[in-house]
PDB file of N, CA and C in Angstrom:
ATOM      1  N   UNK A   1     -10.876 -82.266 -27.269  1.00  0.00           N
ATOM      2  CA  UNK A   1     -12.037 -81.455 -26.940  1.00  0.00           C
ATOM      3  C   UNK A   1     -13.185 -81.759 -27.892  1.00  0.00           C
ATOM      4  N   UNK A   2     -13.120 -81.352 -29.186  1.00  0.00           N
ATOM      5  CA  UNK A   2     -14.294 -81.604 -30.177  1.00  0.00           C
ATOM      6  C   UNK A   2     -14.567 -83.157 -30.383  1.00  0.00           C
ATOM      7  N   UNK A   3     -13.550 -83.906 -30.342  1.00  0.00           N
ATOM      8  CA  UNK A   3     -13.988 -85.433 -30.144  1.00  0.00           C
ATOM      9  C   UNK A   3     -14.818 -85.507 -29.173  1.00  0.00           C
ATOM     10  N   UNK A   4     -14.818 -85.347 -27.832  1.00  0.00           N
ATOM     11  CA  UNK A   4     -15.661 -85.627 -26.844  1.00  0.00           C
ATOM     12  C   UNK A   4     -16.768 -84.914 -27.438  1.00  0.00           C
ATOM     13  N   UNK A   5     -17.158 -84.290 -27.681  1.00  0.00           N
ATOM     14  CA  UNK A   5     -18.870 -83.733 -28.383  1.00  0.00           C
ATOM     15  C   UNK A   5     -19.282 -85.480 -28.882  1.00  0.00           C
ATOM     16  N   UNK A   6     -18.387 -85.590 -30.191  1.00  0.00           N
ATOM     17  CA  UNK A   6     -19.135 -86.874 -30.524  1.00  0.00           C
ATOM     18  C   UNK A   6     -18.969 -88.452 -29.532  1.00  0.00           C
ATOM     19  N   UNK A   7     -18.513 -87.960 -28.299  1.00  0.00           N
ATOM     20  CA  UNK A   7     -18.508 -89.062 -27.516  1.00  0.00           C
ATOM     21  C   UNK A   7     -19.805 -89.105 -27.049  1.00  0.00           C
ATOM     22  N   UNK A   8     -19.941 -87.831 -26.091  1.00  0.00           N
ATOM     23  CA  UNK A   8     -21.437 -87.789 -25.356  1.00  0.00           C
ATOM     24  C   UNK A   8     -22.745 -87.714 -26.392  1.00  0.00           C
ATOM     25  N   UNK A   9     -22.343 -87.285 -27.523  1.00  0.00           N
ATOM     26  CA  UNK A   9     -24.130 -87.923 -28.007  1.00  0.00           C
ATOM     27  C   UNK A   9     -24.305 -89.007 -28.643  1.00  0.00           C
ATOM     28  N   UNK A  10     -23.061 -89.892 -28.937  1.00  0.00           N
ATOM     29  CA  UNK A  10     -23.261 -91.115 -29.270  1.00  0.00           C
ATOM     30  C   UNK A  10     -23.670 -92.040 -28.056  1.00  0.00           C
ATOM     31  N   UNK A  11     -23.016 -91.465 -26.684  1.00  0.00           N
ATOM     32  CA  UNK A  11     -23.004 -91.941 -25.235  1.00  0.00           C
ATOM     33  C   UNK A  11     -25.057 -91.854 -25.022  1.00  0.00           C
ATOM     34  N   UNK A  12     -25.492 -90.576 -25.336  1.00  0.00           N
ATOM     35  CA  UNK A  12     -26.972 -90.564 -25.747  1.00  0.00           C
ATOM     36  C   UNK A  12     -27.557 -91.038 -26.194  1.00  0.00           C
ATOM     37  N   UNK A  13     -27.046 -91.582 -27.394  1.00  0.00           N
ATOM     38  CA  UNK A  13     -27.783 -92.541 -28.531  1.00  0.00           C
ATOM     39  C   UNK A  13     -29.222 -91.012 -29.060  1.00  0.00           C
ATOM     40  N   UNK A  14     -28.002 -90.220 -29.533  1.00  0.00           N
ATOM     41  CA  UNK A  14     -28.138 -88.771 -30.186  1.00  0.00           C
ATOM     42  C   UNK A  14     -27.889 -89.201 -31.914  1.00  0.00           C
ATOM     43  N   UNK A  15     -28.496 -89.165 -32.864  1.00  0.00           N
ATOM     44  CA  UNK A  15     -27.821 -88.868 -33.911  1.00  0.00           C
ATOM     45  C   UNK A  15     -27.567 -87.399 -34.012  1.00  0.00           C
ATOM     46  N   UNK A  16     -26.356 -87.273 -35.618  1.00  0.00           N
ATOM     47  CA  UNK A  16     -25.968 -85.374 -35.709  1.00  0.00           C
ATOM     48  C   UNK A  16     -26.662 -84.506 -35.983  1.00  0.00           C
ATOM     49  N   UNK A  17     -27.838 -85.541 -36.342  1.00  0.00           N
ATOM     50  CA  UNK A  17     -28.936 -84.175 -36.906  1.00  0.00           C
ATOM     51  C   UNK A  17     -29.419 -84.176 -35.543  1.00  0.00           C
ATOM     52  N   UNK A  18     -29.772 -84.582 -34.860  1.00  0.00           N
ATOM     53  CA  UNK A  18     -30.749 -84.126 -33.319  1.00  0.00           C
ATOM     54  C   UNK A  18     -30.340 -83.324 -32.571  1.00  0.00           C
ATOM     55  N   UNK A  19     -28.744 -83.542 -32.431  1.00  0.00           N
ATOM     56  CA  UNK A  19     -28.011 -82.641 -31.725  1.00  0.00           C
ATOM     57  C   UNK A  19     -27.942 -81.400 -32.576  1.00  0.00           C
ATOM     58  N   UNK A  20     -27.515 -81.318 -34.001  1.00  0.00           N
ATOM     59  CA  UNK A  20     -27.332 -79.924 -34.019  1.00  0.00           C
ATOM     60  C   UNK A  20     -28.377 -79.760 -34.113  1.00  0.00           C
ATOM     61  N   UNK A  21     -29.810 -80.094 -34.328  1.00  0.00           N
ATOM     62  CA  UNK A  21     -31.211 -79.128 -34.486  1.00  0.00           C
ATOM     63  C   UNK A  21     -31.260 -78.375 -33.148  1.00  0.00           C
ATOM     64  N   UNK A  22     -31.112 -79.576 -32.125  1.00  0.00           N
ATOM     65  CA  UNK A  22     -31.262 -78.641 -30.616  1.00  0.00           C
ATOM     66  C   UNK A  22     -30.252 -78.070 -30.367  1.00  0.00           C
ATOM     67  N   UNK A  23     -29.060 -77.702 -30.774  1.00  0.00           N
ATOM     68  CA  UNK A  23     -28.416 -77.197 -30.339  1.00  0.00           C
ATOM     69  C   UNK A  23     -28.351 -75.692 -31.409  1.00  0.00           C
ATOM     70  N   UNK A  24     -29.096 -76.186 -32.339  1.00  0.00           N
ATOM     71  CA  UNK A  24     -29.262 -74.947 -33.399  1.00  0.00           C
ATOM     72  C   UNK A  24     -27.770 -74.611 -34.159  1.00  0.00           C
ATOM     73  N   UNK A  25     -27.225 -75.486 -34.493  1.00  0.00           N
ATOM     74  CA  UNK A  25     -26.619 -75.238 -35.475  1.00  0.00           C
ATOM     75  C   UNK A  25     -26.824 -76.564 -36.593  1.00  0.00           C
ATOM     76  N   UNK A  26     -26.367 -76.455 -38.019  1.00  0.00           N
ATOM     77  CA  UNK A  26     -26.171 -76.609 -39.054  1.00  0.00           C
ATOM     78  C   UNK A  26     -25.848 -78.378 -38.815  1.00  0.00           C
ATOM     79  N   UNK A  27     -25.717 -79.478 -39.728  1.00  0.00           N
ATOM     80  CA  UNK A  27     -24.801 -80.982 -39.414  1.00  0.00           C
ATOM     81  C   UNK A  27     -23.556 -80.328 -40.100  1.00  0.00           C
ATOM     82  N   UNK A  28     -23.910 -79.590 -40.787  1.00  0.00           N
ATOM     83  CA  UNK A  28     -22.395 -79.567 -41.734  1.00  0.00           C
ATOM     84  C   UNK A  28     -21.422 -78.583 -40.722  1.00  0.00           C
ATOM     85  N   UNK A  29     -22.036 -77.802 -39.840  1.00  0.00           N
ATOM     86  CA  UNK A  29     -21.251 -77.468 -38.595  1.00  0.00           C
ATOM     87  C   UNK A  29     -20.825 -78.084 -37.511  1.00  0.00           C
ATOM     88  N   UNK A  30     -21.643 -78.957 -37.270  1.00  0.00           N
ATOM     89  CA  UNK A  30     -21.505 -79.956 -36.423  1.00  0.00           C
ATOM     90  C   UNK A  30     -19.933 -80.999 -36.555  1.00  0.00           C
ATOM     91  N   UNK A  31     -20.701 -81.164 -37.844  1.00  0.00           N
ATOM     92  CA  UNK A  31     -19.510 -82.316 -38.367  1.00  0.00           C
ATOM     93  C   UNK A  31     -17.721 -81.668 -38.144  1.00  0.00           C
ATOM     94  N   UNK A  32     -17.828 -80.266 -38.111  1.00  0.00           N
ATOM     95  CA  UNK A  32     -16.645 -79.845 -38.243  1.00  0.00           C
ATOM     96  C   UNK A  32     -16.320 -79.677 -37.318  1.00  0.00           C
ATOM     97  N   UNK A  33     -17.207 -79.644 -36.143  1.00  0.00           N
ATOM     98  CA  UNK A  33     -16.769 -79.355 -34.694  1.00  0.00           C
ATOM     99  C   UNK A  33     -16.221 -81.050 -34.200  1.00  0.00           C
ATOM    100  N   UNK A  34     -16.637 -81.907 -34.919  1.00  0.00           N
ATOM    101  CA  UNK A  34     -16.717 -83.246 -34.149  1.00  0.00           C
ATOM    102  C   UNK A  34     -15.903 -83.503 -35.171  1.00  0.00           C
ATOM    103  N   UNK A  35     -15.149 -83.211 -35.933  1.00  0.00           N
ATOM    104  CA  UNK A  35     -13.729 -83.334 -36.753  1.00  0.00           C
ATOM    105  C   UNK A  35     -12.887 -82.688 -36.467  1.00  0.00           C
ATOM    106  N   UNK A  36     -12.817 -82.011 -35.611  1.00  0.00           N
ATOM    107  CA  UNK A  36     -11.908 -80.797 -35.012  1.00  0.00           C
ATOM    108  C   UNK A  36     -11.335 -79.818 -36.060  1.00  0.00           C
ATOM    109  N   UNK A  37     -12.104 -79.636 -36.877  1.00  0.00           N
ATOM    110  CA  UNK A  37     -11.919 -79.054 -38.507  1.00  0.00           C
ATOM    111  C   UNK A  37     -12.232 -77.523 -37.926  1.00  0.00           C
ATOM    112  N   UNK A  38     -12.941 -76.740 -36.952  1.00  0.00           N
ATOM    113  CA  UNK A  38     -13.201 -75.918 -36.856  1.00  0.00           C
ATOM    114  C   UNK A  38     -13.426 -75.329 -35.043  1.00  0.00           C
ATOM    115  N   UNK A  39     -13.228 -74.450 -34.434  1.00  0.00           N
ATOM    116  CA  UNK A  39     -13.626 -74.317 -33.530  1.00  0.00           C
ATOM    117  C   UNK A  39     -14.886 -73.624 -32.630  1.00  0.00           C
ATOM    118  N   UNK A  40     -15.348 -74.117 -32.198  1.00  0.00           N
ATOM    119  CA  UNK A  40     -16.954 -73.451 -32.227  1.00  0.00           C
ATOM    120  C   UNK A  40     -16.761 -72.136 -31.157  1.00  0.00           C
ATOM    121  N   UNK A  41     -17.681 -71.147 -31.467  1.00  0.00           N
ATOM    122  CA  UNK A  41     -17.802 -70.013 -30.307  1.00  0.00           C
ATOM    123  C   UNK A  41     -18.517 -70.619 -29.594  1.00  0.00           C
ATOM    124  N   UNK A  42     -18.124 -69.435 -28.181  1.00  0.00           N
ATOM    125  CA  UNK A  42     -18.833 -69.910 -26.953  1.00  0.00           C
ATOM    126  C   UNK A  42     -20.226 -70.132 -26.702  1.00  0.00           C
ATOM    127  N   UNK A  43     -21.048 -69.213 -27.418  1.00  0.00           N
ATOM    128  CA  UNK A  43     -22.514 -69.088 -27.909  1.00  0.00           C
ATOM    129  C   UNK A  43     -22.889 -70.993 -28.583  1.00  0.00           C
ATOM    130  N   UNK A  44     -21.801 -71.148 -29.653  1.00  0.00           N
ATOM    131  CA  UNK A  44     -22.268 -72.684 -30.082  1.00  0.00           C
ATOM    132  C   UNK A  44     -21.721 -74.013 -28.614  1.00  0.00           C
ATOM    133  N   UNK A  45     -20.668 -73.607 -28.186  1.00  0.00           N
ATOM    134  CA  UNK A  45     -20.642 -74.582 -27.143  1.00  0.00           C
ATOM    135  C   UNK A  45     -21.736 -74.442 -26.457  1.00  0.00           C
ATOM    136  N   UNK A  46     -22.222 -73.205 -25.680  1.00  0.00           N
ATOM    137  CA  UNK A  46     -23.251 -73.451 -24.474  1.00  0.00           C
ATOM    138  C   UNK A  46     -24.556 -73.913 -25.127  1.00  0.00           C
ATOM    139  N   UNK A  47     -24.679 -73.870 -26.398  1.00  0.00           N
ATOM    140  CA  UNK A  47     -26.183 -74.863 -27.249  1.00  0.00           C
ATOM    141  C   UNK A  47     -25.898 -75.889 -27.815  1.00  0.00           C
ATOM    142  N   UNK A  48     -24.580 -76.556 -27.383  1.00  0.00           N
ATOM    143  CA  UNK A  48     -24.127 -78.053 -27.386  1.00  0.00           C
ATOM    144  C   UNK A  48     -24.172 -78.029 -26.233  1.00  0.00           C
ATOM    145  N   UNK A  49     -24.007 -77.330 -25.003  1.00  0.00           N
ATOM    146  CA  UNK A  49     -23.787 -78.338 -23.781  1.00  0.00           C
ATOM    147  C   UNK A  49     -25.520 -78.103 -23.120  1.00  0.00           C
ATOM    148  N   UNK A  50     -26.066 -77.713 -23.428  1.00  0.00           N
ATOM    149  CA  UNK A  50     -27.468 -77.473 -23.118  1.00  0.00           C
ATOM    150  C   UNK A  50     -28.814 -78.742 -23.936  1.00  0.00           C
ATOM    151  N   UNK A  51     -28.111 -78.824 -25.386  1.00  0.00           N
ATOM    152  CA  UNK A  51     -28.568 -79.749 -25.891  1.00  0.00           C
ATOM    153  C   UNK A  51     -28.534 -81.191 -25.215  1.00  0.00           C
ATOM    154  N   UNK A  52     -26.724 -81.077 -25.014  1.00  0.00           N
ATOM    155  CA  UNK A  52     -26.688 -82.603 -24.453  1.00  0.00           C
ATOM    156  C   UNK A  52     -26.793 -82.811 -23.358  1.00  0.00           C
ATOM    157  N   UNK A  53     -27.070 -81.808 -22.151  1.00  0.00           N
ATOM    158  CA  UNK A  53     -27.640 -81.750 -20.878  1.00  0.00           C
ATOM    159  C   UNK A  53     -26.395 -82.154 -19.751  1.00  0.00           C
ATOM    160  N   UNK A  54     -25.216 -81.429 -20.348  1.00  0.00           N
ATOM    161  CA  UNK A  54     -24.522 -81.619 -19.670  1.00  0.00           C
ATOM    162  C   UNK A  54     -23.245 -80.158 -19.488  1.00  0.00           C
ATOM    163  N   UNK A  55     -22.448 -79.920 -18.116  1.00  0.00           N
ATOM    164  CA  UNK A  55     -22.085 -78.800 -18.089  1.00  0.00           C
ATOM    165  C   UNK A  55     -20.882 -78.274 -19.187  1.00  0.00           C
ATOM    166  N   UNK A  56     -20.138 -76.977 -19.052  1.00  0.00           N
ATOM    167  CA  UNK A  56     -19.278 -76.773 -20.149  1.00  0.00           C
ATOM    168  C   UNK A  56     -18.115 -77.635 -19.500  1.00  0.00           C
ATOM    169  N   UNK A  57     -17.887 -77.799 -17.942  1.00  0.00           N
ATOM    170  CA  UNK A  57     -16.818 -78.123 -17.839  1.00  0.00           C
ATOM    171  C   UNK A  57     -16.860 -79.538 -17.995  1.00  0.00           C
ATOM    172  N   UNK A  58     -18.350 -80.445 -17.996  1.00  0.00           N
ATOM    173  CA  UNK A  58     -18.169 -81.665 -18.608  1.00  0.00           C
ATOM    174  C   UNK A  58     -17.525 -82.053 -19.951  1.00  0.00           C
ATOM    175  N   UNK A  59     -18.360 -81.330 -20.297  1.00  0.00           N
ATOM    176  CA  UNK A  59     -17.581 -81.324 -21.655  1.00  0.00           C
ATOM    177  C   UNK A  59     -16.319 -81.094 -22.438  1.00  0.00           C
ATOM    178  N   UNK A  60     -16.067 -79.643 -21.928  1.00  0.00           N
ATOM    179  CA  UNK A  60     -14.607 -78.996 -22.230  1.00  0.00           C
ATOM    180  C   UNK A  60     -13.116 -78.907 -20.864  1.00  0.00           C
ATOM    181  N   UNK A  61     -13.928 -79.520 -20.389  1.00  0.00           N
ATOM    182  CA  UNK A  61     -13.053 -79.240 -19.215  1.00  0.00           C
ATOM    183  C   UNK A  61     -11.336 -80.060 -19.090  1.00  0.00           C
ATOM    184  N   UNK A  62     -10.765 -79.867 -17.884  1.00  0.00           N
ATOM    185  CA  UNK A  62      -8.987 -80.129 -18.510  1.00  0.00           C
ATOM    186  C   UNK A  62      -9.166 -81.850 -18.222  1.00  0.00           C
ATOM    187  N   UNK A  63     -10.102 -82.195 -17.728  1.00  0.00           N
ATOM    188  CA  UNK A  63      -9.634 -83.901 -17.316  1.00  0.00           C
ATOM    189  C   UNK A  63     -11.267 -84.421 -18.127  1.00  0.00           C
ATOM    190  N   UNK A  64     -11.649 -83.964 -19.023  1.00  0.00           N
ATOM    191  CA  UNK A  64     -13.571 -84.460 -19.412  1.00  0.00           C
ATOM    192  C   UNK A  64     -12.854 -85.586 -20.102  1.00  0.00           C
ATOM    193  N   UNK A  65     -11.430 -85.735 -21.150  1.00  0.00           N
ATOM    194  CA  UNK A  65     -11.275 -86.804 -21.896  1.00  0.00           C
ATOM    195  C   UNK A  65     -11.394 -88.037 -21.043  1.00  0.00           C
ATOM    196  N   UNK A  66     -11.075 -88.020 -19.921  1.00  0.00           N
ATOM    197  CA  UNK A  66     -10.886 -88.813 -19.064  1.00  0.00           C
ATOM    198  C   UNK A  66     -11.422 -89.528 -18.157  1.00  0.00           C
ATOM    199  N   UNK A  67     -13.010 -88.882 -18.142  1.00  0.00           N
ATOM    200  CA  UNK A  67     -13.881 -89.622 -17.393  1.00  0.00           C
ATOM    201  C   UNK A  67     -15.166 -90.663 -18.224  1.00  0.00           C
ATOM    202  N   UNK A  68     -15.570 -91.417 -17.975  1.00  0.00           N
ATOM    203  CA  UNK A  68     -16.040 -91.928 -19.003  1.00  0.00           C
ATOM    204  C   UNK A  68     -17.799 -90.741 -18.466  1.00  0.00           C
ATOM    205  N   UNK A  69     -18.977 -91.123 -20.120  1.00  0.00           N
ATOM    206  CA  UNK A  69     -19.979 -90.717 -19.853  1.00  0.00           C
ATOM    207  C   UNK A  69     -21.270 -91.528 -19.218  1.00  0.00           C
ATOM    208  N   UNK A  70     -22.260 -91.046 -18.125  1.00  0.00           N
ATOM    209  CA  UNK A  70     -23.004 -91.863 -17.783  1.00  0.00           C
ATOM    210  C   UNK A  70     -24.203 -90.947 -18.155  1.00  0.00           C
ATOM    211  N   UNK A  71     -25.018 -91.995 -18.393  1.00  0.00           N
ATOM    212  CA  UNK A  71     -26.112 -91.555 -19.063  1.00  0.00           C
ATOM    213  C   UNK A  71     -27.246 -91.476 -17.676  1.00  0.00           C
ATOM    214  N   UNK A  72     -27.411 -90.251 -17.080  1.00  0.00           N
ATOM    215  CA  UNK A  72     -28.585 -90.036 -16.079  1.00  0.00           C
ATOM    216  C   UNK A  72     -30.197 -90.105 -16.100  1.00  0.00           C
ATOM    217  N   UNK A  73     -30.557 -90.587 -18.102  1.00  0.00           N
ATOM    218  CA  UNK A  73     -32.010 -89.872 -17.715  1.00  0.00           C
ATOM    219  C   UNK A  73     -32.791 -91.459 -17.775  1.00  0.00           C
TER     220      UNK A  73
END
């Protein structure tokens, strides 16, 4: 689950500071979510999946490891 965060904004060509500014949290939070060091509330997922413009179930969903990411914009 928290690996795929750092799939899709590298898939962006996102660095960690961009994502967490828009997503409004911290890098040093970030980093822990994308280390699986910590688990984020639902409030921080939906301003990661809003940041990276993509849904929760893209992201978190039971088969997301599994699809690769395409970049739409």
């Amino acid at each position: 689950m928290t690996n795929r965060v750092r799939v899709v904004r590298e898939a962006r060509g996102m660095s960690a500071a961009e994502l967490a500014r828009r997503a409004g949290i911290s890098r040093s939070h970030l980093y822990l979510i994308e280390q699986g060091r910590t688990e984020p509330t639902v409030s921080v997922v939906l301003g990661l999946c809003r940041a990276l413009g993509v849904s929760f179930d893209d992201l978190f969903g039971q088969h997301a490891d599994d699809q690769r990411v395409v970049d739409v914009s």
